[in-house]
Protein backbone atom coordinates (compact mmCIF):
# COMPACT_ATOMS: atom_id res chain seq x y z
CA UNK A 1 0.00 0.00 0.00
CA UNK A 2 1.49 3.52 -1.30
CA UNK A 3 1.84 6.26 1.15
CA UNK A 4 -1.32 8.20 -0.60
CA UNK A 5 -3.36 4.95 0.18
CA UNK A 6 -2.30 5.16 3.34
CA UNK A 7 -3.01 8.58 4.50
CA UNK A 8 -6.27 8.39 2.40
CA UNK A 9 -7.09 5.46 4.93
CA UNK A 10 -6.34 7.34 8.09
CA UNK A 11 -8.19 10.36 6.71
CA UNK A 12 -11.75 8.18 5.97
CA UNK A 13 -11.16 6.66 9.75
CA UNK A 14 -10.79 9.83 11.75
CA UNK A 15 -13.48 11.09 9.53
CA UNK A 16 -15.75 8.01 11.10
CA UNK A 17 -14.83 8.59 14.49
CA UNK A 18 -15.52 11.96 14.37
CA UNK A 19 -19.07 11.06 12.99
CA UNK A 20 -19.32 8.70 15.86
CA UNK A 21 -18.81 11.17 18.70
CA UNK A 22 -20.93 13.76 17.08
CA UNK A 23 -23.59 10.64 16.88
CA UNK A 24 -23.67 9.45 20.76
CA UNK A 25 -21.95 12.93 22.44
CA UNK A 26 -24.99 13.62 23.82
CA UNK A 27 -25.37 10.68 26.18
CA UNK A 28 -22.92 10.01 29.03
CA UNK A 29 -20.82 7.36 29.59
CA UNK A 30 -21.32 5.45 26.02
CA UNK A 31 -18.86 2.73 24.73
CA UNK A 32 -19.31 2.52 20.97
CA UNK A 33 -18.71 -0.81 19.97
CA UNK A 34 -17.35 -4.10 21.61
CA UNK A 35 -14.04 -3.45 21.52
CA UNK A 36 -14.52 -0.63 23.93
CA UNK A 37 -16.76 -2.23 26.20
CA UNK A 38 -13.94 -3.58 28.89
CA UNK A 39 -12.14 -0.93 28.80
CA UNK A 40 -14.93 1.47 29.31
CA UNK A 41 -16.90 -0.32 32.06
CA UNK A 42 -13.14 -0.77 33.82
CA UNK A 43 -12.25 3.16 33.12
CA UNK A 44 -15.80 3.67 34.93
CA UNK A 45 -15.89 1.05 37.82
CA UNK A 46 -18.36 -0.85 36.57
CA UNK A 47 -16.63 -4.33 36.86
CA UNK A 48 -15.40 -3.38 40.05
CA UNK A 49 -19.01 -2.72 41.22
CA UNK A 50 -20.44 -6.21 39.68
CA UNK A 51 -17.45 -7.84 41.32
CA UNK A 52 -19.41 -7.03 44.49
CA UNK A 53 -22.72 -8.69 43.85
CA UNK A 54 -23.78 -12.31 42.62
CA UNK A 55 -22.80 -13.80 39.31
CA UNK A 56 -26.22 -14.81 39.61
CA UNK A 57 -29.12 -11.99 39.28
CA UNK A 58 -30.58 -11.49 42.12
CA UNK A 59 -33.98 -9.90 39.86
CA UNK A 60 -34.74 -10.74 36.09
CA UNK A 61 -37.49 -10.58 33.56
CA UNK A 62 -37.34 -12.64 30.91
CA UNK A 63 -40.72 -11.71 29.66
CA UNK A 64 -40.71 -8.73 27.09
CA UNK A 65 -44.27 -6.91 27.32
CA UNK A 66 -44.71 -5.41 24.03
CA UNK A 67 -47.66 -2.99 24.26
CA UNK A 68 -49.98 -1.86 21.85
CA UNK A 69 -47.60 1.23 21.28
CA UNK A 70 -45.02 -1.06 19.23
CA UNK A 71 -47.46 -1.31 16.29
CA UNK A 72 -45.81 1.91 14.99
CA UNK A 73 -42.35 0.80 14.82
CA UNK A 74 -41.31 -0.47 11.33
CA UNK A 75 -42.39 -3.77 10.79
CA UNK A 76 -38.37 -5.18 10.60
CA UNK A 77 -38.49 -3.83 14.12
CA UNK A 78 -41.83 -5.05 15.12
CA UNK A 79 -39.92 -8.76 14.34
CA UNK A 80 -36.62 -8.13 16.06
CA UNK A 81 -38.24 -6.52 18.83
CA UNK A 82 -37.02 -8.10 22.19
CA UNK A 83 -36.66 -6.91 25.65
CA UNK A 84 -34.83 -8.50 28.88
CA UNK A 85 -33.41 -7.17 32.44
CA UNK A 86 -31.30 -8.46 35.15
CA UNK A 87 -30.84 -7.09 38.25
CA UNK A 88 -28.18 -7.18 41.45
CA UNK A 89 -28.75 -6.20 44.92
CA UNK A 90 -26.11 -5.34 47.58
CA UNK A 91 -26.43 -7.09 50.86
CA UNK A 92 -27.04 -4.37 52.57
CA UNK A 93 -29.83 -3.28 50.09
CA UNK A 94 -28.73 -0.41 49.19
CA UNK A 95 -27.45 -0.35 45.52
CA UNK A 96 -29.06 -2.03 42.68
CA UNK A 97 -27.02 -2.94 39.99
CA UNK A 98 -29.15 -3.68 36.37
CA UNK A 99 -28.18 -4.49 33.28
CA UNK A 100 -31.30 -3.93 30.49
CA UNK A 101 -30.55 -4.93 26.87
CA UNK A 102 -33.05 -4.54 23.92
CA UNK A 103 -33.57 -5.67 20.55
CA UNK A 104 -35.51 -3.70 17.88
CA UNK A 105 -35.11 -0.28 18.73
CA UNK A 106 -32.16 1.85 18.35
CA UNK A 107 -30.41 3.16 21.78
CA UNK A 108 -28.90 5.72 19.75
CA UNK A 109 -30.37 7.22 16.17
CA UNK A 110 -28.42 6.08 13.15
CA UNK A 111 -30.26 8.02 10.57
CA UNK A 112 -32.85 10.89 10.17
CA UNK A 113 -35.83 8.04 10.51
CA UNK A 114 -37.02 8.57 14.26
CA UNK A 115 -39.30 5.59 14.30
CA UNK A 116 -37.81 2.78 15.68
CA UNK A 117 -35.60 5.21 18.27
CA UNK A 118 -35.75 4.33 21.91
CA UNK A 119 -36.82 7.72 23.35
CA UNK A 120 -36.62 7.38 26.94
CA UNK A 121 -36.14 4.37 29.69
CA UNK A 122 -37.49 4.65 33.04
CA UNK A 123 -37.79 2.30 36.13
CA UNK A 124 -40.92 2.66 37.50
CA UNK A 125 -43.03 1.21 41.21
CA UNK A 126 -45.80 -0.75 39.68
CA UNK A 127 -49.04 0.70 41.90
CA UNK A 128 -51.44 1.32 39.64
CA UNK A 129 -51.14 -1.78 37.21
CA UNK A 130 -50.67 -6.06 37.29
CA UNK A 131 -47.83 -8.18 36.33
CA UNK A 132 -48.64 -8.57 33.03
CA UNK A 133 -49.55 -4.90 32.28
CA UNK A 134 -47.32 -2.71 34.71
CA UNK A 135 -48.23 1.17 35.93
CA UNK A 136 -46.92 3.73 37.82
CA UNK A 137 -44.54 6.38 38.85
CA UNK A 138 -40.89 6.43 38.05
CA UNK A 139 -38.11 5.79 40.63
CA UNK A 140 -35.34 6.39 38.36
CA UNK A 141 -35.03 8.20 34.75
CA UNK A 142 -32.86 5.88 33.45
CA UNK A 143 -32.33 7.39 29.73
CA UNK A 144 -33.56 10.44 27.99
CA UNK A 145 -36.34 11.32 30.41
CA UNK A 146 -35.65 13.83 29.96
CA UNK A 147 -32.17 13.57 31.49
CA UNK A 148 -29.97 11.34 32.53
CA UNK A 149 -30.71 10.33 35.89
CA UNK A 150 -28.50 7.48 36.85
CA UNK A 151 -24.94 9.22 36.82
CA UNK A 152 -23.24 5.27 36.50
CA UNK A 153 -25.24 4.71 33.19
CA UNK A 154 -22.83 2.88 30.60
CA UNK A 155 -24.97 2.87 27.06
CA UNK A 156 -23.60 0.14 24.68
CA UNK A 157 -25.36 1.02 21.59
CA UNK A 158 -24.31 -1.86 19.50
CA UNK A 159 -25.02 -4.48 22.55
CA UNK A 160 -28.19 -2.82 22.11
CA UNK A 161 -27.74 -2.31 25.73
CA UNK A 162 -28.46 -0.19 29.19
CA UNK A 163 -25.98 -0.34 32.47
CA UNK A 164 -26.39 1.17 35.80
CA UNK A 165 -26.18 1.79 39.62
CA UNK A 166 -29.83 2.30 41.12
CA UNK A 167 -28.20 3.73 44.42
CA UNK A 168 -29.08 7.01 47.09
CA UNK A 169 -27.76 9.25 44.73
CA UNK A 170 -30.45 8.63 42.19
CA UNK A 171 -33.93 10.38 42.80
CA UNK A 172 -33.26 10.42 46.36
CA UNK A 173 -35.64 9.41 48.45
CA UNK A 174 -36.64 7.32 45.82
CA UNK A 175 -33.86 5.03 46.03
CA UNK A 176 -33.46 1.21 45.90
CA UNK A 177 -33.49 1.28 49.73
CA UNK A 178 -36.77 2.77 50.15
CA UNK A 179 -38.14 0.70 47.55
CA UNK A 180 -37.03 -2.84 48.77
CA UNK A 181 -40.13 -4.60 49.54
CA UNK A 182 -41.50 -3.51 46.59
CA UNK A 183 -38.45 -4.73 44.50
CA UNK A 184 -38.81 -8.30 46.80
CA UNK A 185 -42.78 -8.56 45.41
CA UNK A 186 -42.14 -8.17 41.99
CA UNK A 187 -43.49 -4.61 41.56
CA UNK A 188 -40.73 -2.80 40.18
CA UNK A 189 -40.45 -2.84 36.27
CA UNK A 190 -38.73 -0.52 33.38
CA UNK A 191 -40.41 0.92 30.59
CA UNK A 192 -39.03 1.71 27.38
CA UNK A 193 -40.59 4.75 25.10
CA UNK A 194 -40.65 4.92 21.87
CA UNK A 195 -41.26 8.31 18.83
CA UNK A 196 -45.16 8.44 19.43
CA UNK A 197 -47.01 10.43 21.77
CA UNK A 198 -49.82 8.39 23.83
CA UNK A 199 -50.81 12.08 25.34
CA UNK A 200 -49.12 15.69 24.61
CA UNK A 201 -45.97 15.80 25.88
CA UNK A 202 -45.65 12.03 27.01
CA UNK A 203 -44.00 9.53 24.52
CA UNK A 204 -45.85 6.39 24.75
CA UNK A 205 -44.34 2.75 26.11
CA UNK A 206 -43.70 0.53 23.76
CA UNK A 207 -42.12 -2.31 26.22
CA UNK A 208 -42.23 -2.86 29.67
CA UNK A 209 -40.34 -5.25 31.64
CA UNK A 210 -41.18 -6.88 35.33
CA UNK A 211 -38.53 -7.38 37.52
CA UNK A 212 -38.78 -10.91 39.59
CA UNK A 213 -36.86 -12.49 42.76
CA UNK A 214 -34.83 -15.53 41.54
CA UNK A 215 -33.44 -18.21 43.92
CA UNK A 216 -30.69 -15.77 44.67
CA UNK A 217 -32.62 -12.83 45.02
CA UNK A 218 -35.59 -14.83 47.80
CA UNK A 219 -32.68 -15.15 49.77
CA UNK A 220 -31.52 -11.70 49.99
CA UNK A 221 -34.85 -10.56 50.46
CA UNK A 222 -35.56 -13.01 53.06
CA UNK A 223 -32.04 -11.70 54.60
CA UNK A 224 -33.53 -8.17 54.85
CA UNK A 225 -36.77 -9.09 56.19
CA UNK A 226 -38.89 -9.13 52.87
């Protein structure tokens, strides 16, 4: 390869990765692509906080609700569309560590087509709703809602995925510790929005996910007295 070739080469890749930060320099804490993933969950702690909690979730849903809402996404999405969460809690129940990934909607927008954009992620206290259809207030604006309220979220765009520390300095009082028992019963889900509006000003769920006590997680709860 001639030296022209070559400095043609490094001129199209800065000229990508320039693209790229302009792309996802609005959201904090982003690793954009695999390759970056160790180092960036390492540069930000967030091995060194897993390292303190069960290889084994302590909370999971496995069950994607897809609501009525995802009828608007493109039908390519409509078939890819997935949704999953696990969860870790800290024996002294303080700090929940979740990992949320999703398939079917794009964490970050790759082109000027809106439509199949995740728009904002909360975790909300299900009150108002049941297991299989979830409802109520947030506890913690995850992503885009309209900021960034967990200040350990790692987005992996190309994982298609969501990392975080629910902990007391997120939404405070409305932290993992005053929501235990709540967590322990199954009532705390996350919602993802998508583009539409179900009412002015509120973008609509698309997918909701339930958070339940494995094996691991009945005996933490049990631990704290839940």
């Amino acid at each position: 390869m001639n030296t022209k070739t070559n400095s043609l080469l490094a001129i199209s890749v800065a000229a990508i990765l320039s693209l790229s930060v302009v792309a996802i320099g609005e959201i904090p804490q982003v690793a954009a692509d695999k390759n970056d993933k160790k180092d960036h969950d390492e540069k930000n702690g967030f091995n060194k906080d897993f390292k303190e909690f069960s290889k084994t979730p302590d909370f999971e849903s496995n069950n994607c609700i897809v609501t009525g809402f995802a009828s608007n996404l493109s039908p390519e999405a409509q078939e890819a569309l997935d949704c999953s969460m696990q969860a870790w809690l800290d024996n002294k129940g303080k700090s929940l560590v979740y990992k949320i990934a999703i398939s079917g909607m794009e964490l970050i927008d790759s082109d000027a087509d809106t439509q199949d954009d995740l728009y904002q992620l909360h975790i909300h206290k299900n009150i108002l709703g049941t297991l299989e259809n979830p409802m109520g207030p947030h506890v913690l604006d995850v992503y885009r809602a309209p900021t960034f309220g967990d200040a350990d979220l790692v987005v992996l765009p190309v994982q298609g995925e969501l990392r975080g520390i629910w902990d007391d300095g997120d939404h405070d009082p409305l932290n993992a510790e005053n929501n235990i028992e709540l967590l322990c019963s199954s009532q705390i889900f996350a919602a993802g929005h998508g583009d539409v509006e179900d009412t002015p000003g509120h973008h609509a769920p698309y997918i909701k996910m339930s958070l339940e006590p494995t094996k691991s997680g009945e005996k933490v709860c049990k631990k704290l007295g839940f």
